[in-house]
Protein backbone atom coordinates (compact mmCIF):
# COMPACT_ATOMS: atom_id res chain seq x y z
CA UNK A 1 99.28 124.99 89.69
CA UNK A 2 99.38 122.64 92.56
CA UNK A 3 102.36 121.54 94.68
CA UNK A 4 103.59 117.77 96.01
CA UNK A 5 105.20 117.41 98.62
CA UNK A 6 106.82 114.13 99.52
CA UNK A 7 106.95 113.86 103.20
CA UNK A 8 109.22 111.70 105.57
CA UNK A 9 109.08 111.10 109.31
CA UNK A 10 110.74 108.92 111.29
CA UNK A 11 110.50 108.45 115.49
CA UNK A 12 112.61 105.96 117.16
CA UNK A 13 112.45 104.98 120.50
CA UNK A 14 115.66 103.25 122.14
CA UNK A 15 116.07 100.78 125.02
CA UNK A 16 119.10 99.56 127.40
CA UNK A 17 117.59 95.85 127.31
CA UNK A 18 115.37 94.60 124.76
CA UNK A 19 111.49 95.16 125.85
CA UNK A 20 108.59 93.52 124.72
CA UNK A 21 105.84 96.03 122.91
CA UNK A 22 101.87 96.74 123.77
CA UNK A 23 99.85 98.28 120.66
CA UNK A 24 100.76 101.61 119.51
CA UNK A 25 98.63 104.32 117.69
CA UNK A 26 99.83 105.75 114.55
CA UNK A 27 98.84 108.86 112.92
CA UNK A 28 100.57 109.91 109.96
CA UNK A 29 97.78 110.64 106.77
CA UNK A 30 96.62 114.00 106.64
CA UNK A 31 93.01 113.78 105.52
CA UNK A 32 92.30 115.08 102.14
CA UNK A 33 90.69 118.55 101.86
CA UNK A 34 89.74 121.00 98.99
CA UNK A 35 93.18 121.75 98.53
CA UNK A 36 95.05 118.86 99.90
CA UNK A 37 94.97 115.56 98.00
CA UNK A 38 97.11 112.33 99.67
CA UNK A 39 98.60 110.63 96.68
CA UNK A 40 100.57 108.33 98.32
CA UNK A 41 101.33 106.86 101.91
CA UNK A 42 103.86 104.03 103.12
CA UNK A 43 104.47 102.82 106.72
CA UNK A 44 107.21 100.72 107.92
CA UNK A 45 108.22 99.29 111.35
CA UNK A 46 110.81 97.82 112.76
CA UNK A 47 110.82 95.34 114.59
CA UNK A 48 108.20 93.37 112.44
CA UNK A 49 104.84 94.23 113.27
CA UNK A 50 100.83 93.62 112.63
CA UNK A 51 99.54 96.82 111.18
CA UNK A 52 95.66 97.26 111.50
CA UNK A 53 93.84 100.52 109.32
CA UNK A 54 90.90 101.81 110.92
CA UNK A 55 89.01 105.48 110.61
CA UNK A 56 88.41 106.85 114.29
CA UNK A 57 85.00 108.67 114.60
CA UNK A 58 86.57 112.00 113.59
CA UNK A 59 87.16 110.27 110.01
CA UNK A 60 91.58 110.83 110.76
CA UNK A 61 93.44 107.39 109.39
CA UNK A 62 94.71 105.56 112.25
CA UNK A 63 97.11 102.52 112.19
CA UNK A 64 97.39 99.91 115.11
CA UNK A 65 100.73 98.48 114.86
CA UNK A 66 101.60 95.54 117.01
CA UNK A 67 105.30 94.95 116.91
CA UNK A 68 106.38 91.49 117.11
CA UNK A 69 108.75 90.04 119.73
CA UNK A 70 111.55 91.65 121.95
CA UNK A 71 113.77 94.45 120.57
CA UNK A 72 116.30 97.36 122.23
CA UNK A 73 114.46 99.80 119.81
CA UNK A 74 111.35 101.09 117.86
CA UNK A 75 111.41 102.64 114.59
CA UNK A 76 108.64 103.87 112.66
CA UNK A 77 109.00 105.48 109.10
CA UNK A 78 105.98 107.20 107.78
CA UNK A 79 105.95 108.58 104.41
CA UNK A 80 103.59 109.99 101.92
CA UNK A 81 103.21 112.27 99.10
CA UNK A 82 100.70 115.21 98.88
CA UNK A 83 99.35 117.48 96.45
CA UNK A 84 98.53 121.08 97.53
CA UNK A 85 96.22 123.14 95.27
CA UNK A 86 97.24 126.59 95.00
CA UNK A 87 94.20 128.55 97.19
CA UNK A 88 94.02 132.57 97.50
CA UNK A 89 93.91 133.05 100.81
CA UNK A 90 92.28 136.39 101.91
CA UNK A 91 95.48 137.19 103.98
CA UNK A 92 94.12 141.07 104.91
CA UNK A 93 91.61 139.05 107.35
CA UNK A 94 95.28 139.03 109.46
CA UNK A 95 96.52 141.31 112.08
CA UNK A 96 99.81 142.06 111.39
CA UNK A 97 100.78 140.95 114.59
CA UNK A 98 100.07 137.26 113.06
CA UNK A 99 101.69 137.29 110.14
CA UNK A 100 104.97 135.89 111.33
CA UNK A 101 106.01 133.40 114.32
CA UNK A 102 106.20 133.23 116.97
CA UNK A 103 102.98 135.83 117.34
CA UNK A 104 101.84 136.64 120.55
């Protein structure tokens, strides 16, 4: 039976004096697999900003978010839900050594 997961992440950048912002890169999706489906994804920024989807050549979702005017911080919330299929992994292909972190 598959799992979801509902994922949140949030990175905030803080300033003494309010600073004006260039375009910023955002990757947050995982990219669906044969055992990983993306039901759901949100973005939010603060300040305002202009949020632009594109697919970079290695097919991974990437946002260009262009926050508007002067702020003293940056705050970006990315959320999504996933589904996870439940996959037998072979885990005797292992050393032992790897089975736990760290590993060396």
């Amino acid at each position: 039976m598959p799992t979801r997961y509902d994922i949140v992440h949030t990175t905030l950048y803080r300033y003494s004096k309010p600073v004006t912002f260039g375009d910023h890169r955002v990757m947050f999706r995982p990219r669906d697999s044969h055992d990983l489906r993306v039901l759901a994804t949100d973005l939010k920024v603060s300040p305002n900003a202009i949020v632009r989807m594109i697919q970079d050549p290695h097919s991974n979702s990437v946002a260009l978010v262009q926050p508007l005017g002067a702020a003293t911080e940056l705050k970006v919330v990315c959320s999504f839900t996933i589904e996870r299929a439940d996959v037998m992994h072979d885990l005797s292909l292992l050393s032992p050594a790897a089975e736990f972190l760290p590993f060396a």
